[in-house]
N, C-alpha and C. Protein backbone atom coordinates (compact mmCIF):
# COMPACT_ATOMS: atom_id res chain seq x y z
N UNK A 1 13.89 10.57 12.70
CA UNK A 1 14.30 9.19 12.55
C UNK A 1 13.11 8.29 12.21
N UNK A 2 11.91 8.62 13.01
CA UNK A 2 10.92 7.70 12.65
C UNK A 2 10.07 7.85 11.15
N UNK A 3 10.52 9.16 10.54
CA UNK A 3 10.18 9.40 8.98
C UNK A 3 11.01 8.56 8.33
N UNK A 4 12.17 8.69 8.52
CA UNK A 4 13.53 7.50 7.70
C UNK A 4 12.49 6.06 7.72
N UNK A 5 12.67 5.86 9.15
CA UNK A 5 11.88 4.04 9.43
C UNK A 5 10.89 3.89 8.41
N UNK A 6 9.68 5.00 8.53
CA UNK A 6 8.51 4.50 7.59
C UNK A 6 8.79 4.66 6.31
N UNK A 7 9.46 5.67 5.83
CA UNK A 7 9.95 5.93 4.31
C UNK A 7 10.75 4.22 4.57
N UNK A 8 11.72 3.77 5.05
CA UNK A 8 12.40 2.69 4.57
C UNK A 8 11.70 0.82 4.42
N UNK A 9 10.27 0.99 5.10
CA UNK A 9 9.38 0.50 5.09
C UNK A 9 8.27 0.25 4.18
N UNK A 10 8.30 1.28 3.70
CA UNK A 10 7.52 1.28 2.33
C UNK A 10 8.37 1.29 1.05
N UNK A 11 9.53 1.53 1.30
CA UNK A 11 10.69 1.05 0.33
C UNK A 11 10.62 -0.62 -0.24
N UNK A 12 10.80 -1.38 1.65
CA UNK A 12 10.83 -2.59 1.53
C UNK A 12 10.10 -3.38 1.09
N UNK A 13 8.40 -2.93 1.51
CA UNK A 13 7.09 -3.48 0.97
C UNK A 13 7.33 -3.18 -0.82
N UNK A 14 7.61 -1.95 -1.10
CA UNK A 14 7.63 -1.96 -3.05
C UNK A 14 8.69 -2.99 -3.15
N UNK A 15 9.90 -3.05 -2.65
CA UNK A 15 10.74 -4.40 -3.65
C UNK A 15 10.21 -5.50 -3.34
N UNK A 16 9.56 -6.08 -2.04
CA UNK A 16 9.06 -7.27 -1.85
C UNK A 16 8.03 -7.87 -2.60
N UNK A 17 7.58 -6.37 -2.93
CA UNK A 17 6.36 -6.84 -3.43
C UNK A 17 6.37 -7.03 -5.47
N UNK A 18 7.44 -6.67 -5.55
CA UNK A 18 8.17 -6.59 -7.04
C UNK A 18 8.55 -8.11 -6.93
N UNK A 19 9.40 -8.57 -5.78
CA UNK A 19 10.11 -9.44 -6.31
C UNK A 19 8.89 -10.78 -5.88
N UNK A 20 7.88 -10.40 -5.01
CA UNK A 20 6.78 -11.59 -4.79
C UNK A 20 6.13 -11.63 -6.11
N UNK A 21 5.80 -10.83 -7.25
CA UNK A 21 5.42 -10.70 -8.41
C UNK A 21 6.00 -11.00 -9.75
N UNK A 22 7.11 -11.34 -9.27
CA UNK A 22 8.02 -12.06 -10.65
C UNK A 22 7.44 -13.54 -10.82
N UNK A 23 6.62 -13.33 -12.05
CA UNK A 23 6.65 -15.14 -12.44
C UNK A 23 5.18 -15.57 -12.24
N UNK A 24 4.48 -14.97 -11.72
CA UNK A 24 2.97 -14.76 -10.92
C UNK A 24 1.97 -14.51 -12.45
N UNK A 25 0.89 -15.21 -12.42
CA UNK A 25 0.04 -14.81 -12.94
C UNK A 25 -0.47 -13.56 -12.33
N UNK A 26 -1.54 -12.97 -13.49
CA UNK A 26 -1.92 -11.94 -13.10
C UNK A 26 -2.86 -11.58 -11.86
N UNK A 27 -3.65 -12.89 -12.00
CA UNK A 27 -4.64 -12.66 -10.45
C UNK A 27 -3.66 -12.90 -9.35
N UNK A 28 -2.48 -13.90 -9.21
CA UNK A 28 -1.15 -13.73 -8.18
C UNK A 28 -0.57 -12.46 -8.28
N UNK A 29 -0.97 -11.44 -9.08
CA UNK A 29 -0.49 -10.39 -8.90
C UNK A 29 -1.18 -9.28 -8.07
N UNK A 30 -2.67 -9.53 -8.41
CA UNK A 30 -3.13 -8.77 -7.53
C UNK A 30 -3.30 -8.95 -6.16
N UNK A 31 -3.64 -10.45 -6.07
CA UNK A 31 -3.44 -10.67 -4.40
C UNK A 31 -2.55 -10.08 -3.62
N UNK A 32 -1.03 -10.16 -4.10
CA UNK A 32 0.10 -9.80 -4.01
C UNK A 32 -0.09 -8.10 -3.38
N UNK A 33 -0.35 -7.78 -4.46
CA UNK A 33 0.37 -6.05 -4.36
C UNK A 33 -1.23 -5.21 -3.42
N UNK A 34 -2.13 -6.28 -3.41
CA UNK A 34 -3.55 -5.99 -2.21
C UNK A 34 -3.19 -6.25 -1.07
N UNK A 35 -2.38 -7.32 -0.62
CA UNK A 35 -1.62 -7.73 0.49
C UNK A 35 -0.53 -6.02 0.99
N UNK A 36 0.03 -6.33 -0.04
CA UNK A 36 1.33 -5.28 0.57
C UNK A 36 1.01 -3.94 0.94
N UNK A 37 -0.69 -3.52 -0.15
CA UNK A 37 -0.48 -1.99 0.10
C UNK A 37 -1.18 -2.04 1.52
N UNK A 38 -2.01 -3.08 1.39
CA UNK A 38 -2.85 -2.50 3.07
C UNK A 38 -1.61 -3.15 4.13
N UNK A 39 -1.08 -4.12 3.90
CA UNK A 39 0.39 -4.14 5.33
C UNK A 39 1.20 -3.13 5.82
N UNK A 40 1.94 -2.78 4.23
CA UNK A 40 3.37 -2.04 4.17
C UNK A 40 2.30 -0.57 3.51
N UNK A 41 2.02 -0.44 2.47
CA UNK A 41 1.59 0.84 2.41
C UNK A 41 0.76 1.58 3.22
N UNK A 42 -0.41 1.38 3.50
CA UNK A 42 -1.48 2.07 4.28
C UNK A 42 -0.89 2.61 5.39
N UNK A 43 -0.44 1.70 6.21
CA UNK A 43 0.18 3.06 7.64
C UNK A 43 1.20 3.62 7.76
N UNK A 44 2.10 3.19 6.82
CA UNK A 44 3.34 3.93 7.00
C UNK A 44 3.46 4.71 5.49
N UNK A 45 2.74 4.45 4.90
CA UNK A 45 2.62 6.01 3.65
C UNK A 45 1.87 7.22 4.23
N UNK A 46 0.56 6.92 4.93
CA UNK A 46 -0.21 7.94 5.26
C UNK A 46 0.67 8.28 6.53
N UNK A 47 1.56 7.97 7.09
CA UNK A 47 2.06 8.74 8.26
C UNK A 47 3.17 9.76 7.64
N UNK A 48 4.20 9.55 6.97
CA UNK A 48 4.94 9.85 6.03
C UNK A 48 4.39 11.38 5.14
N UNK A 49 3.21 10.50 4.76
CA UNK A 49 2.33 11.89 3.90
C UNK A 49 1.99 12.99 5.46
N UNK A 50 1.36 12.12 5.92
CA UNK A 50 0.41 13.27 6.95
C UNK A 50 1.89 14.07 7.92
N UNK A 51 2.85 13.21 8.06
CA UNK A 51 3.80 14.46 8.66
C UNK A 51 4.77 15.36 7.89
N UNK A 52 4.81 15.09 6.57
CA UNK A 52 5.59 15.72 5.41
C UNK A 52 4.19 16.54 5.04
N UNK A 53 3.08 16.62 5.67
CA UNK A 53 2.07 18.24 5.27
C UNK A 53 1.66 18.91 6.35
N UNK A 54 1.82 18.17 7.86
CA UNK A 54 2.48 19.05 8.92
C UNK A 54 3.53 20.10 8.79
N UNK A 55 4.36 19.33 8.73
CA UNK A 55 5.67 19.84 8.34
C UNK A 55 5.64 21.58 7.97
N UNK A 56 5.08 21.12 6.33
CA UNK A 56 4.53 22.36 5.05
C UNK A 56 3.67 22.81 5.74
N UNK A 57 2.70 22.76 6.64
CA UNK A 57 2.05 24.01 6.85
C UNK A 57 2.25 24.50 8.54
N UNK A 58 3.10 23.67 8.81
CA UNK A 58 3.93 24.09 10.23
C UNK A 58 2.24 24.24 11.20
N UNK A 59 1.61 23.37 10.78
CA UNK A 59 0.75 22.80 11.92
C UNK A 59 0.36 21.33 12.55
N UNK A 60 0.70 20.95 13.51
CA UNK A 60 0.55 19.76 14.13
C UNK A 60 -0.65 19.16 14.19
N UNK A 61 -1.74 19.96 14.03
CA UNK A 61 -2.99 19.47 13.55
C UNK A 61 -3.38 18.76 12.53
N UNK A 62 -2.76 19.36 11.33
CA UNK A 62 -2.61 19.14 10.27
C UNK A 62 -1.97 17.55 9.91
N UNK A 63 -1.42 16.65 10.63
CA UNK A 63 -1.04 15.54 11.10
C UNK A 63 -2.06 14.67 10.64
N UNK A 64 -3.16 15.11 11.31
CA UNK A 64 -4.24 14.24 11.19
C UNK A 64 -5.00 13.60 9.89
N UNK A 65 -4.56 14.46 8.69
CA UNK A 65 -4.87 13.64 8.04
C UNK A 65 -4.53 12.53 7.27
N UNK A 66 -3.50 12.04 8.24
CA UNK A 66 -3.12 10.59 7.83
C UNK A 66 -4.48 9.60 8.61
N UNK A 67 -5.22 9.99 9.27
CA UNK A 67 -6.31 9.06 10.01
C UNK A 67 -7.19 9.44 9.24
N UNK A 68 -7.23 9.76 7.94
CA UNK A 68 -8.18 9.70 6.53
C UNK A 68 -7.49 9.33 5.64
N UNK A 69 -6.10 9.34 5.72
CA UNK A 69 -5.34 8.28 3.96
C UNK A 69 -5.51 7.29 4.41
N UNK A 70 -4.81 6.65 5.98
CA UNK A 70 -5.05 4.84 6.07
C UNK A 70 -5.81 4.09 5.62
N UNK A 71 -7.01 4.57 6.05
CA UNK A 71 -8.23 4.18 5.91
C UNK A 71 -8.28 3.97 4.41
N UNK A 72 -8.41 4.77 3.58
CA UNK A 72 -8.54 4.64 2.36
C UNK A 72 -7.70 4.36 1.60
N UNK A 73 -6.07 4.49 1.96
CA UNK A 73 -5.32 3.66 1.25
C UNK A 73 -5.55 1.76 1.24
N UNK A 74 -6.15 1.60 2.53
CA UNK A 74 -5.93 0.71 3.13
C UNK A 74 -7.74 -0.07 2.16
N UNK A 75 -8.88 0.27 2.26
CA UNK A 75 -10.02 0.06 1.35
C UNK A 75 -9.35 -0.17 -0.27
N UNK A 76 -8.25 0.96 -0.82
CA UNK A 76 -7.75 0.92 -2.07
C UNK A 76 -7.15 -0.65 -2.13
N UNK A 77 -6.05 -0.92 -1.42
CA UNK A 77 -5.31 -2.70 -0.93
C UNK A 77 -6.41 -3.56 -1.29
N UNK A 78 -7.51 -3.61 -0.21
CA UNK A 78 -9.05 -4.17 -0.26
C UNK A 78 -9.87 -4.91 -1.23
N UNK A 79 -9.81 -3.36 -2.34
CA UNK A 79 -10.40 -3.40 -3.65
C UNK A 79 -9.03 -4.61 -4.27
N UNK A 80 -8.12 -4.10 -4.50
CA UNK A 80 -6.93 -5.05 -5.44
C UNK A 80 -6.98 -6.34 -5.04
N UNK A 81 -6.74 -6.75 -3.68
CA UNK A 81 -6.97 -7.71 -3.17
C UNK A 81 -8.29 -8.74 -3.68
N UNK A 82 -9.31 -7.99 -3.27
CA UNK A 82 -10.44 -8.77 -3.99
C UNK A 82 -10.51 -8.76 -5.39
N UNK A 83 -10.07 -8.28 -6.17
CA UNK A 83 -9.99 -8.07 -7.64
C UNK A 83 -9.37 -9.37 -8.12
N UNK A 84 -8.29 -9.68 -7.66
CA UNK A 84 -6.79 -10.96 -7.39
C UNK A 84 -8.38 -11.90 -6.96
N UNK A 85 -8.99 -12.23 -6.10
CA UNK A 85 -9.40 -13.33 -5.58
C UNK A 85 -10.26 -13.50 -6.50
N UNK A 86 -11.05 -12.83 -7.40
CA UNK A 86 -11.96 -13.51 -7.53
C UNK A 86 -12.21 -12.72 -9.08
N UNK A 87 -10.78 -12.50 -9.35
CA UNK A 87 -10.43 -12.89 -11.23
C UNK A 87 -10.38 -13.83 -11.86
N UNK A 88 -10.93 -14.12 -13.17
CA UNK A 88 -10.98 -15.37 -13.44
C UNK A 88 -9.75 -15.47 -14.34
N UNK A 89 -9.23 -16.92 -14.07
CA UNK A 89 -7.95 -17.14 -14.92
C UNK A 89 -8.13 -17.64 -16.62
N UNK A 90 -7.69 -16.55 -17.41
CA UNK A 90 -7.82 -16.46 -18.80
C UNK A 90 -7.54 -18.10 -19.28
N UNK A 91 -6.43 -18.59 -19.06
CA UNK A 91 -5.72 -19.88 -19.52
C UNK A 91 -6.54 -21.22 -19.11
N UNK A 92 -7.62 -21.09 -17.59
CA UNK A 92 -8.21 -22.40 -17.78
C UNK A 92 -9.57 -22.25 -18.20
N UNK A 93 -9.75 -21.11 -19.00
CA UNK A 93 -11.33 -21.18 -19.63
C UNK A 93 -11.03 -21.30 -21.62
N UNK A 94 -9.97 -21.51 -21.97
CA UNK A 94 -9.43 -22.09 -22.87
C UNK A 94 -9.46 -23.30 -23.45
């Protein structure tokens, strides 16, 4: 059940983050989708991943490496995020 929750969680973060991106310049875009992956993606993808390769190798150890995707999904958000802040907008250097 708690795989459903996070799979339906990171469902919600991709449409939210689709529909927070309609109409958005492009640096509003990156803020946007830097926001969502480190909220909605980072812990509930790497848990998702790390127990769907438990699972496959039918070791519980093996779990653990979702406490190495967060992290770095979550630095990946980071990067986008700052990319969005401190892009310059094409239209007012015109």
């Amino acid at each position: 059940m708690t795989f459903v929750i996070a799979l339906l969680i990171v469902l919600v973060g991709l449409i939210a983050a689709f529909q927070l991106t309609e109409g958005r310049s492009e640096k509003g875009k990156y803020i946007v989708w830097g926001i969502i992956t480190m909220i909605a993606f980072a812990p509930f993808l790497s848990f998702v991943i790390g127990v769907m390769y438990g699972m496959m190798v039918r070791n519980s150890w093996a779990t653990s490496i979702m406490m190495f995707l967060s992290p770095l999904i979550f630095v990946i958000g980071l990067i986008i995020l700052l990319l969005g802040i401190y892009k310059n907008d094409e239209g007012k250097h015109k």
